[in-house]
N, C-alpha and C. Protein backbone atom coordinates (compact mmCIF):
# COMPACT_ATOMS: atom_id res chain seq x y z
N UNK A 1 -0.58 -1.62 -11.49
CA UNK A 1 -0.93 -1.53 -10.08
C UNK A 1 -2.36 -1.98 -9.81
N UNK A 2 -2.95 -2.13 -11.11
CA UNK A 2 -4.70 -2.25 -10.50
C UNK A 2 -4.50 -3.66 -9.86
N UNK A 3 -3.79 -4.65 -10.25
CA UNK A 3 -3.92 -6.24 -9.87
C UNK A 3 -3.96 -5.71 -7.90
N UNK A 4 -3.27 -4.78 -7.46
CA UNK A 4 -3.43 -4.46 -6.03
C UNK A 4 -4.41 -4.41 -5.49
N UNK A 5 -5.39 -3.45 -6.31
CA UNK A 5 -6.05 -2.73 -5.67
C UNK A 5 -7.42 -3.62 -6.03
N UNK A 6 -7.47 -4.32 -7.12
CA UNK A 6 -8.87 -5.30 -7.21
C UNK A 6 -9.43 -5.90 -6.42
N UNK A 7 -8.36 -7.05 -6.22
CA UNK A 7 -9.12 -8.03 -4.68
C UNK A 7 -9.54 -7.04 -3.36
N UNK A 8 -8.55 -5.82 -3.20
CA UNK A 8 -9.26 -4.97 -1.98
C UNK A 8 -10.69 -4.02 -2.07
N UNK A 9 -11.05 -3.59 -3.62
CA UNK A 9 -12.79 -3.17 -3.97
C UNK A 9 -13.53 -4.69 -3.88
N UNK A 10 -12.84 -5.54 -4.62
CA UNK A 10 -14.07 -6.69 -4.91
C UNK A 10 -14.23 -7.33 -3.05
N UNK A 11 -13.00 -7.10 -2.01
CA UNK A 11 -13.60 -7.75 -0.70
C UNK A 11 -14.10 -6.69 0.11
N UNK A 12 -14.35 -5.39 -0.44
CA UNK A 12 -14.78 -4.38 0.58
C UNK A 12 -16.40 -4.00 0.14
N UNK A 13 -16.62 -4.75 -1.66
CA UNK A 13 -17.91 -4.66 -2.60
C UNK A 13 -18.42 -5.82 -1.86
N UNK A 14 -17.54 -7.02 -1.59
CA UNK A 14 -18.48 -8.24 -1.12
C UNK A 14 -19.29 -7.82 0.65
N UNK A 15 -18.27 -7.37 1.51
CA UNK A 15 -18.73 -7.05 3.08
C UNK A 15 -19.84 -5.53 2.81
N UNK A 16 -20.16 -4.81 1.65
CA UNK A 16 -20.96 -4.07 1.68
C UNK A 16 -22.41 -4.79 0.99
N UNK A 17 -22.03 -5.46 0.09
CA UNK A 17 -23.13 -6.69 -0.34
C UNK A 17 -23.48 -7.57 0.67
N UNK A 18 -22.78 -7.86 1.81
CA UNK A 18 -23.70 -8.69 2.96
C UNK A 18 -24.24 -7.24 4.16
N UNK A 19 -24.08 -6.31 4.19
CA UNK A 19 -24.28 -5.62 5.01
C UNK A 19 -25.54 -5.03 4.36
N UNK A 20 -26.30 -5.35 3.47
CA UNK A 20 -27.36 -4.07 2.58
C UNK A 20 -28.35 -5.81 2.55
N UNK A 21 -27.92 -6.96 2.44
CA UNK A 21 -28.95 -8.13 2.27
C UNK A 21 -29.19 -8.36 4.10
N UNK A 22 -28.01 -8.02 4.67
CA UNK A 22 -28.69 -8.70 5.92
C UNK A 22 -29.23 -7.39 6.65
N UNK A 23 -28.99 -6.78 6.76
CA UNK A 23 -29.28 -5.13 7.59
C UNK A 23 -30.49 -4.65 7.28
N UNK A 24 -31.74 -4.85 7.59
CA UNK A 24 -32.68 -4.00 6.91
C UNK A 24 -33.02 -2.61 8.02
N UNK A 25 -31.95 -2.38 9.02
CA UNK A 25 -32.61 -0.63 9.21
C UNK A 25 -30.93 0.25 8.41
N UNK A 26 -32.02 0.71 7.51
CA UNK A 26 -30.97 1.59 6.66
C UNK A 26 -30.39 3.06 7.11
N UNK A 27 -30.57 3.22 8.31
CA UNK A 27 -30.78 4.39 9.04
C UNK A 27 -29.16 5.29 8.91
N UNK A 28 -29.08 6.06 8.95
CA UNK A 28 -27.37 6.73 8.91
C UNK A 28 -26.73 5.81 9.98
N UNK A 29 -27.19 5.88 11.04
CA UNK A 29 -25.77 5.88 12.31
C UNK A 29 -25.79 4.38 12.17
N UNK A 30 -26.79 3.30 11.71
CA UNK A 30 -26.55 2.48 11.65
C UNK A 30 -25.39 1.55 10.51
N UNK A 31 -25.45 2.44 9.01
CA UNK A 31 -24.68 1.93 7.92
C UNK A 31 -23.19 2.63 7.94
N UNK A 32 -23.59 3.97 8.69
CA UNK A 32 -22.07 4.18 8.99
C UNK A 32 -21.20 4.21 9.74
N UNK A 33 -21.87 3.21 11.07
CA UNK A 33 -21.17 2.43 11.73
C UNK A 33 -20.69 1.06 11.60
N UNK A 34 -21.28 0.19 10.32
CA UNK A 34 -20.51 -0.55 9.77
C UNK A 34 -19.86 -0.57 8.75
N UNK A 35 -20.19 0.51 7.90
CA UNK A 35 -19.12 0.84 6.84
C UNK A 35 -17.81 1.11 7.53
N UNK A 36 -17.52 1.84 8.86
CA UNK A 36 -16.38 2.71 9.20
C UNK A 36 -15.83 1.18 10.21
N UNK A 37 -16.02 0.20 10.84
CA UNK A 37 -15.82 -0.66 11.22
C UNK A 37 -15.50 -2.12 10.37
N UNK A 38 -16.18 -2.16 9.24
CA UNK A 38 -16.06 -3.31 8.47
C UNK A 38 -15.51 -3.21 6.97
N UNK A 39 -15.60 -1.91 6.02
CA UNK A 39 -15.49 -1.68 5.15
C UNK A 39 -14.45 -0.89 4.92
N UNK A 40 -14.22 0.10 5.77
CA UNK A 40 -13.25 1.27 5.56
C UNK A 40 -12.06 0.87 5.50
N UNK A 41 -11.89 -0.22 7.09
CA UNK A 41 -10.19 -0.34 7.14
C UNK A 41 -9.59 -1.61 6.14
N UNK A 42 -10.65 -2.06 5.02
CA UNK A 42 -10.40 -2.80 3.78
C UNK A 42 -9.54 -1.92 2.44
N UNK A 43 -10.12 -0.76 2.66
CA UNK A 43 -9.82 0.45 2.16
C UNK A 43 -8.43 1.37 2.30
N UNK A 44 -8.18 1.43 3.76
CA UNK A 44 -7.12 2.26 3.84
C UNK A 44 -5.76 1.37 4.00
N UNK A 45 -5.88 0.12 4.30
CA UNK A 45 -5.13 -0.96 4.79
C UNK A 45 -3.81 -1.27 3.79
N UNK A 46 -2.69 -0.30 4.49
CA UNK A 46 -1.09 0.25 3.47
C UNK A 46 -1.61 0.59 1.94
N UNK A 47 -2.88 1.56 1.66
CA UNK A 47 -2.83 2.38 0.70
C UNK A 47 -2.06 3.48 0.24
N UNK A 48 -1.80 4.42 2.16
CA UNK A 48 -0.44 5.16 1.87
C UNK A 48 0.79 4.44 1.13
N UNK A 49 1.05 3.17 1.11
CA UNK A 49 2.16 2.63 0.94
C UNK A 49 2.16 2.41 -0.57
N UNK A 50 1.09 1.90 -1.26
CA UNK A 50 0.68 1.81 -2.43
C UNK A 50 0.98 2.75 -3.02
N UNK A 51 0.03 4.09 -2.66
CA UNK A 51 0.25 5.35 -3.29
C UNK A 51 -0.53 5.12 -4.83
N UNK A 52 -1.72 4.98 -4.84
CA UNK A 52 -1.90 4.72 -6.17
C UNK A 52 -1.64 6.09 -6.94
N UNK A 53 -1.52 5.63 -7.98
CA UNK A 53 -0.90 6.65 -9.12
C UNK A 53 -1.83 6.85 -10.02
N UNK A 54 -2.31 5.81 -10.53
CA UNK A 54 -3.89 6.00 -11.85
C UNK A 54 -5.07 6.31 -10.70
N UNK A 55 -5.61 7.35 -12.04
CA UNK A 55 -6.67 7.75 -11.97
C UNK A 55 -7.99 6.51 -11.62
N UNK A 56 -7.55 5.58 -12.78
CA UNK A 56 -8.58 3.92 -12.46
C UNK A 56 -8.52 3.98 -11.31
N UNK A 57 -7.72 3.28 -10.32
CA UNK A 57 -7.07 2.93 -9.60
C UNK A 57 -7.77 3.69 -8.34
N UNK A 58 -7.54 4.58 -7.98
CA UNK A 58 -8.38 5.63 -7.06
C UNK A 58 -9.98 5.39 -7.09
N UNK A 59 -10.62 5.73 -8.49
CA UNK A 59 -11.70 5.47 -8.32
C UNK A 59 -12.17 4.33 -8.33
N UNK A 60 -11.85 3.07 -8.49
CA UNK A 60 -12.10 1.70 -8.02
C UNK A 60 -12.21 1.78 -6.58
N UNK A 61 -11.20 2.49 -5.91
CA UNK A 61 -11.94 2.36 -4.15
C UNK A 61 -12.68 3.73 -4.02
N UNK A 62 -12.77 4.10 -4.57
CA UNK A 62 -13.57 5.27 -4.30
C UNK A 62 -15.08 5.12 -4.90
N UNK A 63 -15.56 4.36 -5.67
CA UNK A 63 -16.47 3.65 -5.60
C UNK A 63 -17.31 2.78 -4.63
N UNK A 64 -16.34 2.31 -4.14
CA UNK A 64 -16.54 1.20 -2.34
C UNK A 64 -17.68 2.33 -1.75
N UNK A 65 -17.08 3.74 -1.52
CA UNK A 65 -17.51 5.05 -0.58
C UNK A 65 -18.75 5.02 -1.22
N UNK A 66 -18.80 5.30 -2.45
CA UNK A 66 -19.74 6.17 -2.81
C UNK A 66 -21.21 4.87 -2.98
N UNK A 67 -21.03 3.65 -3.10
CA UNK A 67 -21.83 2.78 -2.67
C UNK A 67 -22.59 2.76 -1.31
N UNK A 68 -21.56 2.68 -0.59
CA UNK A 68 -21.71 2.68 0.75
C UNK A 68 -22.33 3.84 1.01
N UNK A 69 -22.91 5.36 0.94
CA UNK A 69 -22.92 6.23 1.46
C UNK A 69 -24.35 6.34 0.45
N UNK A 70 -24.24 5.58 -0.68
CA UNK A 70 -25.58 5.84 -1.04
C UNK A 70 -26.99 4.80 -0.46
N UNK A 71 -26.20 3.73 -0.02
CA UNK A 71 -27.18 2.90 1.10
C UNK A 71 -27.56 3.35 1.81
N UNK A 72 -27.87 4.66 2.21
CA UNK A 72 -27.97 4.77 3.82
C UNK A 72 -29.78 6.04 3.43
N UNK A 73 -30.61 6.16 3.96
CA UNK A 73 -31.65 6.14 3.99
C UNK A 73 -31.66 7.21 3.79
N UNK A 74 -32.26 8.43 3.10
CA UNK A 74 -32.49 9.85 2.92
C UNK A 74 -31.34 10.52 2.28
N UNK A 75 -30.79 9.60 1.58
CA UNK A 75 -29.07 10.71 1.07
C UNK A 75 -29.19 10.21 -0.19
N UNK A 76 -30.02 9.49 -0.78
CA UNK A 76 -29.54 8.63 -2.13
C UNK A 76 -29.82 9.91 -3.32
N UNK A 77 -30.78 10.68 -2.99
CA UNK A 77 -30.80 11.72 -4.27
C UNK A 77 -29.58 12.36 -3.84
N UNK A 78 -28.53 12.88 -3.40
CA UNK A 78 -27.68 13.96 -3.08
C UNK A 78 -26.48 13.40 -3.98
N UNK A 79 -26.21 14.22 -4.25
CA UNK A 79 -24.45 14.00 -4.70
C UNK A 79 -23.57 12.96 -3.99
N UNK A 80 -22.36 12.82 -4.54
CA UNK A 80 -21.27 12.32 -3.98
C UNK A 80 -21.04 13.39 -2.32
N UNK A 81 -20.41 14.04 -3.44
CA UNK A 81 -19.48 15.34 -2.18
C UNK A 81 -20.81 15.86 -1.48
N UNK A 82 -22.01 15.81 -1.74
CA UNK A 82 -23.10 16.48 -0.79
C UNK A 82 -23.42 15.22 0.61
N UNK A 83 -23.11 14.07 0.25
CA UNK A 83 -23.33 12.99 0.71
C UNK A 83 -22.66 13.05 1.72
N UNK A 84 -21.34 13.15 1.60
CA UNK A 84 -20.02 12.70 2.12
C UNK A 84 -19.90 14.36 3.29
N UNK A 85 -20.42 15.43 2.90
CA UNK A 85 -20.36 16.78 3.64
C UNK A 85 -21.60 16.36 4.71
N UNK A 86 -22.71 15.70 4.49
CA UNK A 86 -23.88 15.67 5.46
C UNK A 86 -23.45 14.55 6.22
N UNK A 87 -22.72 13.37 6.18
CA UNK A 87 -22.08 12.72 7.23
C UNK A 87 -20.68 12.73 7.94
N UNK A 88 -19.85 14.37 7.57
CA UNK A 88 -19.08 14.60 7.99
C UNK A 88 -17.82 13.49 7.64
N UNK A 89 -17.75 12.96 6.48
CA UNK A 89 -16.53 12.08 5.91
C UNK A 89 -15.72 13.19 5.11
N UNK A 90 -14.62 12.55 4.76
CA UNK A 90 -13.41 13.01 3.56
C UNK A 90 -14.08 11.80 2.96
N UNK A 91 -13.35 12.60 1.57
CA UNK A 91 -13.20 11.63 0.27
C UNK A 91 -12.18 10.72 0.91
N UNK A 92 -11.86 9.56 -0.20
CA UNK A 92 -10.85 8.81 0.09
C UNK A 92 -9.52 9.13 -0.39
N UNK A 93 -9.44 10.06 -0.80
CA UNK A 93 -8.07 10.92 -1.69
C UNK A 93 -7.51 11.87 -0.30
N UNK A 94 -8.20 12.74 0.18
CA UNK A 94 -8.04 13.40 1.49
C UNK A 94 -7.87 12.48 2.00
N UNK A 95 -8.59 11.53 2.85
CA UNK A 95 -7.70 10.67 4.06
C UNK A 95 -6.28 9.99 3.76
N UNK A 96 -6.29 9.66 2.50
CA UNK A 96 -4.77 8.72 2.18
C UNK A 96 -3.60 10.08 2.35
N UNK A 97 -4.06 11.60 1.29
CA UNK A 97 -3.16 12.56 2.20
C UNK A 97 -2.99 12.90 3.34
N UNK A 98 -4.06 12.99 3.92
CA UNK A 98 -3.24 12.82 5.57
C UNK A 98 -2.88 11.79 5.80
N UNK A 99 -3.08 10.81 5.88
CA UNK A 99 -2.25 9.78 6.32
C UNK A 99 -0.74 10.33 6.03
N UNK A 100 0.00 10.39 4.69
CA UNK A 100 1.24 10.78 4.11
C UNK A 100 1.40 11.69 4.88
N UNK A 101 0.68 13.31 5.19
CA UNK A 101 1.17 13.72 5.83
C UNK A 101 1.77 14.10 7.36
N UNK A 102 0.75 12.86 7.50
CA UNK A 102 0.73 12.64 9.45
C UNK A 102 2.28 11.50 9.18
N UNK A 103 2.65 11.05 8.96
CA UNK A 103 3.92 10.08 8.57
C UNK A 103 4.94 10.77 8.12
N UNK A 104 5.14 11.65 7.33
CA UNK A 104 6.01 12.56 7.31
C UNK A 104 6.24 13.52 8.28
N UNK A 105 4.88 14.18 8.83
CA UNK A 105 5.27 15.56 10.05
C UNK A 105 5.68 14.62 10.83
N UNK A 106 5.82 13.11 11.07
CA UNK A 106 6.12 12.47 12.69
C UNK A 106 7.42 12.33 11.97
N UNK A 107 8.19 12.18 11.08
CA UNK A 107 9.62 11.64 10.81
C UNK A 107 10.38 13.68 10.83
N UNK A 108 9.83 14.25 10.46
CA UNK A 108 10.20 16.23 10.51
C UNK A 108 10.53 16.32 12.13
N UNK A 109 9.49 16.43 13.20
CA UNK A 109 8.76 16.89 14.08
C UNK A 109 9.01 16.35 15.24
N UNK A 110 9.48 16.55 16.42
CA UNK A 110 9.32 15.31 17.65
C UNK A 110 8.54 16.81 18.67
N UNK A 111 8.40 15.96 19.47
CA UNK A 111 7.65 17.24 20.77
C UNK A 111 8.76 16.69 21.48
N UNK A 112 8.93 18.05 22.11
CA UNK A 112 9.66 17.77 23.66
C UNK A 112 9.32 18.67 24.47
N UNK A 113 9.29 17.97 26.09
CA UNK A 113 8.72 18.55 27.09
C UNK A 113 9.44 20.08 27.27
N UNK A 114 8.36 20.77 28.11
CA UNK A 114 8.22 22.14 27.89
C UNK A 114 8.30 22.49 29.38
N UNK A 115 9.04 23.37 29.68
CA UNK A 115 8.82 23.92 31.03
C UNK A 115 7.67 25.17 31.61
N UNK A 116 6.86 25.20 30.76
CA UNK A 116 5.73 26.59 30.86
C UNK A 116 4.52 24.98 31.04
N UNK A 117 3.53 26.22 32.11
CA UNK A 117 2.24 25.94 32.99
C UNK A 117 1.95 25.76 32.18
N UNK A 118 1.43 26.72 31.63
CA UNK A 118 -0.04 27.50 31.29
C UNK A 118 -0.12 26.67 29.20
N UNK A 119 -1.36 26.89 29.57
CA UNK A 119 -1.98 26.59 27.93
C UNK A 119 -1.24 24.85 27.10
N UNK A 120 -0.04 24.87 26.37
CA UNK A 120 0.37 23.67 25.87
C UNK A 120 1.52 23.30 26.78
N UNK A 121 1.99 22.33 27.37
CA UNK A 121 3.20 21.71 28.07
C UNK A 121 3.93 21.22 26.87
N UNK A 122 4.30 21.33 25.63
CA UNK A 122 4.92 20.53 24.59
C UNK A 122 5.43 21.53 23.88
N UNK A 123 6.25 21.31 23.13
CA UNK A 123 7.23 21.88 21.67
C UNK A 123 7.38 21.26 21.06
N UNK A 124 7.20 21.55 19.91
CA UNK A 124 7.44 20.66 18.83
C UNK A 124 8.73 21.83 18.15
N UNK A 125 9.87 20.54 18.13
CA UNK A 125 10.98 20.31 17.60
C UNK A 125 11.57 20.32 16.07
N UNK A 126 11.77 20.77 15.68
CA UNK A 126 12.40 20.85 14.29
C UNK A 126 13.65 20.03 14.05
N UNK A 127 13.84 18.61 13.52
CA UNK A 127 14.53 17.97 13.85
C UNK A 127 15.78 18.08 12.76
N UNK A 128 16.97 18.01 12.59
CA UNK A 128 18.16 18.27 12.20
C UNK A 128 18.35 17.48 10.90
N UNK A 129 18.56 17.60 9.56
CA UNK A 129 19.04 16.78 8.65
C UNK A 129 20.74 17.37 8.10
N UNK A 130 21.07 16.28 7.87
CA UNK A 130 22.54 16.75 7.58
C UNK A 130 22.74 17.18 5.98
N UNK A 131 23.43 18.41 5.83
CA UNK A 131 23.14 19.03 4.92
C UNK A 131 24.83 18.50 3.71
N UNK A 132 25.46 17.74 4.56
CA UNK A 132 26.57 16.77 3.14
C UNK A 132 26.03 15.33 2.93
N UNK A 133 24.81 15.59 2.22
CA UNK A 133 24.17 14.62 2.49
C UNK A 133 24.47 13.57 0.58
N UNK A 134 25.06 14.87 -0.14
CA UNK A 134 25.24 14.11 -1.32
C UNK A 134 26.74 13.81 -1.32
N UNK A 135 27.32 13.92 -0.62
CA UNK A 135 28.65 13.50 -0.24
C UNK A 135 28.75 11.99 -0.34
N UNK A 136 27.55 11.21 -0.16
CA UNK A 136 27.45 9.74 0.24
C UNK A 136 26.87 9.07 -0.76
N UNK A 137 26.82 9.84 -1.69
CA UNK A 137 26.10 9.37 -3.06
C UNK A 137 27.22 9.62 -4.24
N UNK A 138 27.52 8.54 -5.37
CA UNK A 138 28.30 8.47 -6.35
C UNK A 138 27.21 8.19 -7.69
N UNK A 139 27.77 8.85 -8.57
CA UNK A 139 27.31 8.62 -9.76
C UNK A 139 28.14 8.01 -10.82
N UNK A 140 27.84 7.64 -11.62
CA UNK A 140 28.51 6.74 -12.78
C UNK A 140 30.05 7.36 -13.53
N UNK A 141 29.55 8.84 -13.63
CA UNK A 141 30.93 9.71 -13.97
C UNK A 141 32.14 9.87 -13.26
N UNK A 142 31.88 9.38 -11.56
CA UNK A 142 32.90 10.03 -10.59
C UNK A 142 34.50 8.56 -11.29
């Protein structure tokens, strides 16, 4: 799986290598408004779909982050996770799980309109799976 995930660190390593030669105010709101605009969605772009599985694999883009977050002016002595807590980010392991799980609760879950005023107008729905569901499946023995 790494052949996937290479060209997407080495083009998210190259747009953070022009953003640190041409950018000289290193200021927070400034690097992590182009990291989260230019770099990130290099990053998340059908990773849910990928699903990486190796350990490599993860931290090759998770490297991208921790580059990126150490560019930025007054954070470079701090940790990873101290880094990432003082600009209010997830790791990149947390966002790819939500992602999965925001994609699954929408295939579970529908809202439907609600007849009450007050506080939420919505319900969320518990949606029906059919339970002869191996009925439609054969195995080699049958």
């Amino acid at each position: 799986m790494t052949q996937q995930y290479a060209p997407v660190a080495e083009a998210a390593n190259g747009i953070l290598d022009w953003i640190r030669q041409s950018i000289a105010n290193r200021s927070r709101q400034v690097i992590l408004s182009l990291y989260s605009a230019l770099v990130r969605p290099h990053l998340e772009f059908c990773v849910h779909f990928w699903a990486p599985q190796y350990k490599k694999d993860v931290d090759m883009l998770k490297k991208v982050q921790q580059r990126a977050t150490k560019m930025m002016k007054g954070l470079e002595h701090l940790s990873y996770e101290e880094r990432l807590r003082e600009l209010g980010l997830f790791s990149l392991e947390k966002r790819m799980l939500r992602r999965i799980f925001s994609m699954c609760g929408a295939r579970l879950f529908s809202v439907v309109p609600s007849d009450r005023t007050r506080v939420n107008r919505h319900k969320v729905k518990l949606r029906r799976f059919p339970l002869n569901i191996r009925k439609h499946f054969s195995t080699e023995g049958d």
